[in-house]
N, C-alpha and C. Protein backbone atom coordinates (compact mmCIF):
# COMPACT_ATOMS: atom_id res chain seq x y z
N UNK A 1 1.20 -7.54 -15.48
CA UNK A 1 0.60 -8.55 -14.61
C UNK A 1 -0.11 -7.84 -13.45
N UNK A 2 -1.00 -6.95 -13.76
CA UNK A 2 -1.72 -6.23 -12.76
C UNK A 2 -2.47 -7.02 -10.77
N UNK A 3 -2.80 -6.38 -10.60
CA UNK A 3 -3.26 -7.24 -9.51
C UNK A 3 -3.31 -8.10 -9.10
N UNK A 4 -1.64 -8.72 -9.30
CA UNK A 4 -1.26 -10.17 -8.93
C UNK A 4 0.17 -9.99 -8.54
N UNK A 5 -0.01 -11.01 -7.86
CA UNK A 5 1.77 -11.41 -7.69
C UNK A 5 2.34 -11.23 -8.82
N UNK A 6 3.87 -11.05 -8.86
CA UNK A 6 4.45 -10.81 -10.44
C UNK A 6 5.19 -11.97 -10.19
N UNK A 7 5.36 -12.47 -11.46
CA UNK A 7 6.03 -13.64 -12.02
C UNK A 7 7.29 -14.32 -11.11
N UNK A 8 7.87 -13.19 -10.85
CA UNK A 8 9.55 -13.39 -9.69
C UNK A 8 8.68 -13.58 -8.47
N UNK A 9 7.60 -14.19 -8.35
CA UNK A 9 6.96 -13.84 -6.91
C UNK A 9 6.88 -12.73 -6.08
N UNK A 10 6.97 -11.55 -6.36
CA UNK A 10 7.57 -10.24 -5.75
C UNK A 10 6.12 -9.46 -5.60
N UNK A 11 5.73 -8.18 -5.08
CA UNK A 11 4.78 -8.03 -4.52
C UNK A 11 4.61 -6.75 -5.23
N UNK A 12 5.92 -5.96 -5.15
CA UNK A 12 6.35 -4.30 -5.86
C UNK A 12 6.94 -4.65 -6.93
N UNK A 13 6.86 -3.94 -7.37
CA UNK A 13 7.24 -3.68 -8.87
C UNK A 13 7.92 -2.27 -9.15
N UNK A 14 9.20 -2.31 -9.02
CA UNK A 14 10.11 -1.54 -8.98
C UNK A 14 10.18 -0.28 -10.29
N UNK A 15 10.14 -1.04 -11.14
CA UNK A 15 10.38 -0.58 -12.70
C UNK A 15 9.83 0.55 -12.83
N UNK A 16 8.75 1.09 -12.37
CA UNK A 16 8.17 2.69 -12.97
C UNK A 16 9.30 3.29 -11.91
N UNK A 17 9.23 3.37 -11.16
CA UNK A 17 10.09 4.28 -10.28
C UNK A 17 11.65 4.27 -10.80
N UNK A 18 12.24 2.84 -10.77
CA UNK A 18 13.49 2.98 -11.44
C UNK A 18 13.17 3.92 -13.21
N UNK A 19 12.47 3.34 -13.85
CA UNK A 19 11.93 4.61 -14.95
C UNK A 19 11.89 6.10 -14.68
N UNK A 20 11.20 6.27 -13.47
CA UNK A 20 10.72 7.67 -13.71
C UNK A 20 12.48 8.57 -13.04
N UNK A 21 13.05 8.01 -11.91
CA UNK A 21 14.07 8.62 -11.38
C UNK A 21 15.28 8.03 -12.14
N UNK A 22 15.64 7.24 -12.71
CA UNK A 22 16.53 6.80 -13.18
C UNK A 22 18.01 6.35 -12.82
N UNK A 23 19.14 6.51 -12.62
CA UNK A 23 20.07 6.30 -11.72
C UNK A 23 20.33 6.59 -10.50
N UNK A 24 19.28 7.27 -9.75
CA UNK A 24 19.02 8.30 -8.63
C UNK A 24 18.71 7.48 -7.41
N UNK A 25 19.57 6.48 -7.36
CA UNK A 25 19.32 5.27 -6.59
C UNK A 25 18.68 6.32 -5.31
N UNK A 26 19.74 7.05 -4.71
CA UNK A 26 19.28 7.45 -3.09
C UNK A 26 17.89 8.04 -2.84
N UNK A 27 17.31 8.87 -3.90
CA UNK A 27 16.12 9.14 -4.11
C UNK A 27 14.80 8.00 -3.97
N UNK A 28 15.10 6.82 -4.88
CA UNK A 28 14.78 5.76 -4.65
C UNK A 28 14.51 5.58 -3.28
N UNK A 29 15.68 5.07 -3.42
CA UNK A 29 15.78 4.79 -1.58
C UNK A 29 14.84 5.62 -0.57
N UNK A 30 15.18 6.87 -0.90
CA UNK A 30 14.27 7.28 -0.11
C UNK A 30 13.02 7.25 0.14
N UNK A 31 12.73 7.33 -1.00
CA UNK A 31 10.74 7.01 -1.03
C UNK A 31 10.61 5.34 -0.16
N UNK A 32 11.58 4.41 -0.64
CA UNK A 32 11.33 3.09 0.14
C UNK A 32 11.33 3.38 1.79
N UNK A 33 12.58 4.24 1.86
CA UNK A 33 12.23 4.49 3.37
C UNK A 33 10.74 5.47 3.90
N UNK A 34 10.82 6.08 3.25
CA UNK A 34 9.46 7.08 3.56
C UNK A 34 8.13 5.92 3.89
N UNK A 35 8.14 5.39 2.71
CA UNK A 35 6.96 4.10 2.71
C UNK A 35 6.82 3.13 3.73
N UNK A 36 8.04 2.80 3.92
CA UNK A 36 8.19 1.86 5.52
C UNK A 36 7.81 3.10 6.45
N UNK A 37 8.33 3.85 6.86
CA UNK A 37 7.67 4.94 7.53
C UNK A 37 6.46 5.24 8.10
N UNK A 38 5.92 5.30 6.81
CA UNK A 38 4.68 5.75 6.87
C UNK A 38 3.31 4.70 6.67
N UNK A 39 3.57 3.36 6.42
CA UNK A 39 2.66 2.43 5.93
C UNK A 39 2.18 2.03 7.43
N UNK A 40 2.74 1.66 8.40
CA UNK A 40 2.42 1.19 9.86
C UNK A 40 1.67 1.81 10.14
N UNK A 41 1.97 3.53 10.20
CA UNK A 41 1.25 4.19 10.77
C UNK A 41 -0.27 4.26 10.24
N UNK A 42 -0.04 4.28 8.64
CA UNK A 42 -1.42 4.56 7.91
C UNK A 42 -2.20 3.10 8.26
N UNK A 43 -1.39 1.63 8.51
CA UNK A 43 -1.90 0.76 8.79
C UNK A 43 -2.99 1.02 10.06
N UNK A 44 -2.02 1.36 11.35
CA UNK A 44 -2.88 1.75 12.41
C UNK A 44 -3.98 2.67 12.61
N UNK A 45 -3.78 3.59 11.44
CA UNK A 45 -5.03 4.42 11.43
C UNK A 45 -6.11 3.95 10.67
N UNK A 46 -6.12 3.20 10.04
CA UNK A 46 -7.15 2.23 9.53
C UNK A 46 -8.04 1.50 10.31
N UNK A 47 -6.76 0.55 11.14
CA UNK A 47 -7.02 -0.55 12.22
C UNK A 47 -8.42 0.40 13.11
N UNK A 48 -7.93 1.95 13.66
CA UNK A 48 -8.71 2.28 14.57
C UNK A 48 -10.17 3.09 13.80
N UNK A 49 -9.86 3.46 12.77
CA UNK A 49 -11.21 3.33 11.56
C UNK A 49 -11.89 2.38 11.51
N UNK A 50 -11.51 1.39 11.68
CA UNK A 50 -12.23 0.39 11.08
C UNK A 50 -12.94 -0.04 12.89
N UNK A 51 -12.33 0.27 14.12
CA UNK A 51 -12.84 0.02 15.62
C UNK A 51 -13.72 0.37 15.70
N UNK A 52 -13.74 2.14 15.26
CA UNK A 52 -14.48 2.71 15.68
C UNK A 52 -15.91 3.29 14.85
N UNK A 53 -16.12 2.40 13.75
CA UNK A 53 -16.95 2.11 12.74
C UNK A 53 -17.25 3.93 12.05
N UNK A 54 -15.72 4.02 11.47
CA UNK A 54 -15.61 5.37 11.15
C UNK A 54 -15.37 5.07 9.45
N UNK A 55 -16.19 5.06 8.73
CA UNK A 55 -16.31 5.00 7.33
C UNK A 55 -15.71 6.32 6.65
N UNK A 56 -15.76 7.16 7.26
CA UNK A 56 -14.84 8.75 6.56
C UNK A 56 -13.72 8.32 6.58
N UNK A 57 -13.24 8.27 7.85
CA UNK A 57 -11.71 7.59 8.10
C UNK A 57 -11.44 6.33 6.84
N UNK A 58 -12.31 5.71 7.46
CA UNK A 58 -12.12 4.38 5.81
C UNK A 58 -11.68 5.13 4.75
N UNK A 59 -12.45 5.65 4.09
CA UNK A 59 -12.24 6.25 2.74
C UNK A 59 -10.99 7.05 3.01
N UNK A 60 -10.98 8.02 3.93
CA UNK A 60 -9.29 9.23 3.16
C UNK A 60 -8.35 8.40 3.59
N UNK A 61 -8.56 7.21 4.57
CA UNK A 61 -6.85 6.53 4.43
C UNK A 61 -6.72 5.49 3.31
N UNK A 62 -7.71 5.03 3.21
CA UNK A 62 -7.74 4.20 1.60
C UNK A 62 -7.25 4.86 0.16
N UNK A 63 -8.11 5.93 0.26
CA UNK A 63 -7.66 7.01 -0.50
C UNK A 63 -6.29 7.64 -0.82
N UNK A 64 -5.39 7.86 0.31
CA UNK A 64 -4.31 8.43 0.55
C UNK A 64 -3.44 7.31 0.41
N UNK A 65 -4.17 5.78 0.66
CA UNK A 65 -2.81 5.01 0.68
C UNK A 65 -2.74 4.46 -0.89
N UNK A 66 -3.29 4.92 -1.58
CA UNK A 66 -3.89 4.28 -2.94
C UNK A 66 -2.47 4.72 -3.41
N UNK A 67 -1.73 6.27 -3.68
CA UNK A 67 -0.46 6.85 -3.97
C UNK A 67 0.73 6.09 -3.94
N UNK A 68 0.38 5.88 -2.19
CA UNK A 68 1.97 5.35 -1.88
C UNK A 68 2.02 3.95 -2.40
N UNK A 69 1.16 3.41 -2.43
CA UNK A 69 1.00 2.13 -3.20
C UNK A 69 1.10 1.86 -4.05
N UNK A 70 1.56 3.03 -5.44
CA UNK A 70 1.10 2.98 -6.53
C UNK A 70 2.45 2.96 -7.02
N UNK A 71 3.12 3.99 -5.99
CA UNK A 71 4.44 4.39 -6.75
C UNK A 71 5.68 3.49 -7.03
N UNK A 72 5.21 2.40 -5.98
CA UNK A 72 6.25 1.03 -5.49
C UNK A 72 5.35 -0.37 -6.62
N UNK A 73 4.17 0.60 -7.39
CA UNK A 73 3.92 -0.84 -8.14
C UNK A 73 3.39 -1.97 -7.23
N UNK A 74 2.65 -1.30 -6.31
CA UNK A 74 1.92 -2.71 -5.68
C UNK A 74 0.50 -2.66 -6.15
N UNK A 75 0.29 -3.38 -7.45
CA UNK A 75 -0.58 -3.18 -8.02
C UNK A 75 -1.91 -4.22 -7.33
N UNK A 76 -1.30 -4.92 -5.93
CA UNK A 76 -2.50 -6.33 -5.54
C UNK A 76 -3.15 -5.33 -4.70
N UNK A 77 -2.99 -4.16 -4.57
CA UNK A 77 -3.95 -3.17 -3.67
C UNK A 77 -4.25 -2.28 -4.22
N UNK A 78 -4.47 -1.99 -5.12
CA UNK A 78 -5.12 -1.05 -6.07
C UNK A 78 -7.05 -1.52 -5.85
N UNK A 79 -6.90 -3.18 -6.41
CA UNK A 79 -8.77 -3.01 -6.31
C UNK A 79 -9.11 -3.14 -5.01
N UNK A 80 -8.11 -3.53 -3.99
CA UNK A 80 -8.58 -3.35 -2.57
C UNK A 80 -8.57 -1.81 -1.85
N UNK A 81 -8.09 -1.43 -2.08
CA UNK A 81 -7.94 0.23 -1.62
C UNK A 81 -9.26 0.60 -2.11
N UNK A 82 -9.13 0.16 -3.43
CA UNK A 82 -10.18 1.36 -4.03
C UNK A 82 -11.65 0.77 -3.68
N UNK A 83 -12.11 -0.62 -3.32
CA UNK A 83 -13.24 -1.03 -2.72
C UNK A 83 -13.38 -0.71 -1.33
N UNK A 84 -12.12 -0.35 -0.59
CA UNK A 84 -12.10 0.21 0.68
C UNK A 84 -13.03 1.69 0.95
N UNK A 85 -11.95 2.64 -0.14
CA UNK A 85 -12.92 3.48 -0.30
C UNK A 85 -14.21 3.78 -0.90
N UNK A 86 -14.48 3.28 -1.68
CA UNK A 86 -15.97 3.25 -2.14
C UNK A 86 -16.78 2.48 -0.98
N UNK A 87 -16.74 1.63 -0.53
CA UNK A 87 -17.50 1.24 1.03
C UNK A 87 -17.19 2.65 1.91
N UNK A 88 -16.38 2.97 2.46
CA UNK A 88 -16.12 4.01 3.10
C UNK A 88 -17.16 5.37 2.88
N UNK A 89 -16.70 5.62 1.70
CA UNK A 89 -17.88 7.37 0.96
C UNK A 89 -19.65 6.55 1.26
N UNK A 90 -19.58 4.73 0.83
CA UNK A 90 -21.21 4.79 0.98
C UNK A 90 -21.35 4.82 1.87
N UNK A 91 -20.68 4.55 3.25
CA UNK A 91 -20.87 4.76 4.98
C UNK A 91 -21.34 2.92 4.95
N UNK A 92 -21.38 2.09 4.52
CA UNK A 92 -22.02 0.70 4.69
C UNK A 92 -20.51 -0.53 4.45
N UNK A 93 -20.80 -1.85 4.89
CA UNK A 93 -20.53 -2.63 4.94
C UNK A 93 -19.42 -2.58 5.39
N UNK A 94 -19.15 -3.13 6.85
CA UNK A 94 -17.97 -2.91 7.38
C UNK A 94 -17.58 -4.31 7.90
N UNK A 95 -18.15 -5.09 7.45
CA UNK A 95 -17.80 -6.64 7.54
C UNK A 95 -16.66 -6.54 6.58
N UNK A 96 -17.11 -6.50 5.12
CA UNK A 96 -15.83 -6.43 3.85
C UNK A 96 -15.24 -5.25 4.11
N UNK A 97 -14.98 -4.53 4.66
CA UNK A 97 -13.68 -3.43 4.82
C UNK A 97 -12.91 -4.76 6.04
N UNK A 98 -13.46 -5.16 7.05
CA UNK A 98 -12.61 -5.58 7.64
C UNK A 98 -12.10 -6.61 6.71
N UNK A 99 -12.33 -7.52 5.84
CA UNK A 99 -12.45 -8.33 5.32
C UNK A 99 -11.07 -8.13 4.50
N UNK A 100 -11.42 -6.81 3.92
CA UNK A 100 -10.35 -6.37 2.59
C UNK A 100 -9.33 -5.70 3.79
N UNK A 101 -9.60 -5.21 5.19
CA UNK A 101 -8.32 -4.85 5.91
C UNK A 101 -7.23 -5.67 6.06
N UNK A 102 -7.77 -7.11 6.09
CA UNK A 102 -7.06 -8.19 6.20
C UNK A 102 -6.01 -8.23 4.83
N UNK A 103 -6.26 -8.34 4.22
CA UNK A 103 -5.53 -8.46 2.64
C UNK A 103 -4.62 -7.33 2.97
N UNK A 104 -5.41 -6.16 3.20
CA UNK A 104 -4.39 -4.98 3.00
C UNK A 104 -3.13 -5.07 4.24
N UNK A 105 -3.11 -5.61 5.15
CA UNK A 105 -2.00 -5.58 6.45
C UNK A 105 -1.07 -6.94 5.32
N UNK A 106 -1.84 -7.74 4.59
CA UNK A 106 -0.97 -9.18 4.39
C UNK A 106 0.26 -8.62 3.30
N UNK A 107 -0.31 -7.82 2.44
CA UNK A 107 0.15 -7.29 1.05
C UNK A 107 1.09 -6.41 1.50
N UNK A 108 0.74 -5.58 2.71
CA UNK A 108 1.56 -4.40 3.32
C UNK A 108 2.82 -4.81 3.80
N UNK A 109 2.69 -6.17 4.40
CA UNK A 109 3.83 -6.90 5.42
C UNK A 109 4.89 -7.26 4.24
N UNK A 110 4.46 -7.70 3.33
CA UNK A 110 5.27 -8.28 2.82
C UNK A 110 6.07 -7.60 1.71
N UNK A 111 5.13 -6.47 1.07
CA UNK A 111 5.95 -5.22 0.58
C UNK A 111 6.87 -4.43 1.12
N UNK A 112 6.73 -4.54 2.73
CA UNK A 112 7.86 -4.16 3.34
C UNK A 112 9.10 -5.35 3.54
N UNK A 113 8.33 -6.35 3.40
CA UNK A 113 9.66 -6.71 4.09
C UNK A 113 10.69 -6.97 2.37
N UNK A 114 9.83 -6.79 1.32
CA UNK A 114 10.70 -6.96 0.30
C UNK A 114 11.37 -5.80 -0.19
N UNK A 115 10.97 -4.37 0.25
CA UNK A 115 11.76 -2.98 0.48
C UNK A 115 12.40 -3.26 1.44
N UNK A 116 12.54 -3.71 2.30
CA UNK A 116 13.86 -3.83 3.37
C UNK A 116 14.57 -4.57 2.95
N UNK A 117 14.61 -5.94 2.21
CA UNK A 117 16.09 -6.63 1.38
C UNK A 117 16.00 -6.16 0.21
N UNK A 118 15.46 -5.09 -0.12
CA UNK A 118 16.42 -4.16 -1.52
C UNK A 118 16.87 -3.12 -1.18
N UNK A 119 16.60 -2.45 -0.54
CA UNK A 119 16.67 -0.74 -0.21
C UNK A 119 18.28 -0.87 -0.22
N UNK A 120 19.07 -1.85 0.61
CA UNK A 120 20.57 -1.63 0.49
C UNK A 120 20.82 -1.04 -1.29
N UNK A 121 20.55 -1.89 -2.06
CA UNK A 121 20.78 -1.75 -3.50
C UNK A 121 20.56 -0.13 -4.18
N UNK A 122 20.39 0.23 -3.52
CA UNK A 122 19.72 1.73 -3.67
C UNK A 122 20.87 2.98 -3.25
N UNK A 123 21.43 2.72 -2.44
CA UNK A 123 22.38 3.58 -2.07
C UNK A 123 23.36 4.30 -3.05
């Protein structure tokens, strides 16, 4: 169910990661914590990319956040990331980056807050 909500209403999609690490809950865990971590921040460096009509910036944090996004199965930011960056490398349209920034803070909020009522399960 690619670039959509998944069926349980859920945002991440757990399953490759539980796949790839396998009973290794704390490992798990950890990447969830890393991701909360680090998503605000990459959020805010966007936010001030996107102020300061810095299209490089667009692209390598789009770019970079494409990973962490990937690994948690948040597949509703995959075509937004990746239209982020392709606007970004052409240096143009910074109406739809803000546009698609919006999506990306909505998708972000709520992937966290659904890694914060699982992450216990992980331990």
């Amino acid at each position: 169910m690619e670039n959509e909500i998944r069926a349980d209403g859920t945002i991440c999609d757990l399953n490759y990661l539980s796949e790839m690490l396998g009973a290794r809950k704390p490992l798990i865990k950890g990447i969830m914590d890393t991701f909360l971590e680090q998503i605000p921040v990459e959020l805010s460096s966007m936010n001030e990319a996107i102020a300061t009509t810095d299209y490089q910036s667009v692209k390598r944090y789009a770019h970079s956040m494409k990973s962490s996004v990937s690994i948690l199965g948040i597949t509703l930011l995959s075509p937004v990331l990746s239209e982020m960056e392709s606007l970004g490398l052409a240096g143009t349209n910074m109406e739809r980056i803000k546009e698609l920034n919006v999506t990306l803070h909505w998708v972000c909020k709520e992937a966290m807050a659904e890694l914060e009522a699982v992450k216990g399960d992980y331990i």
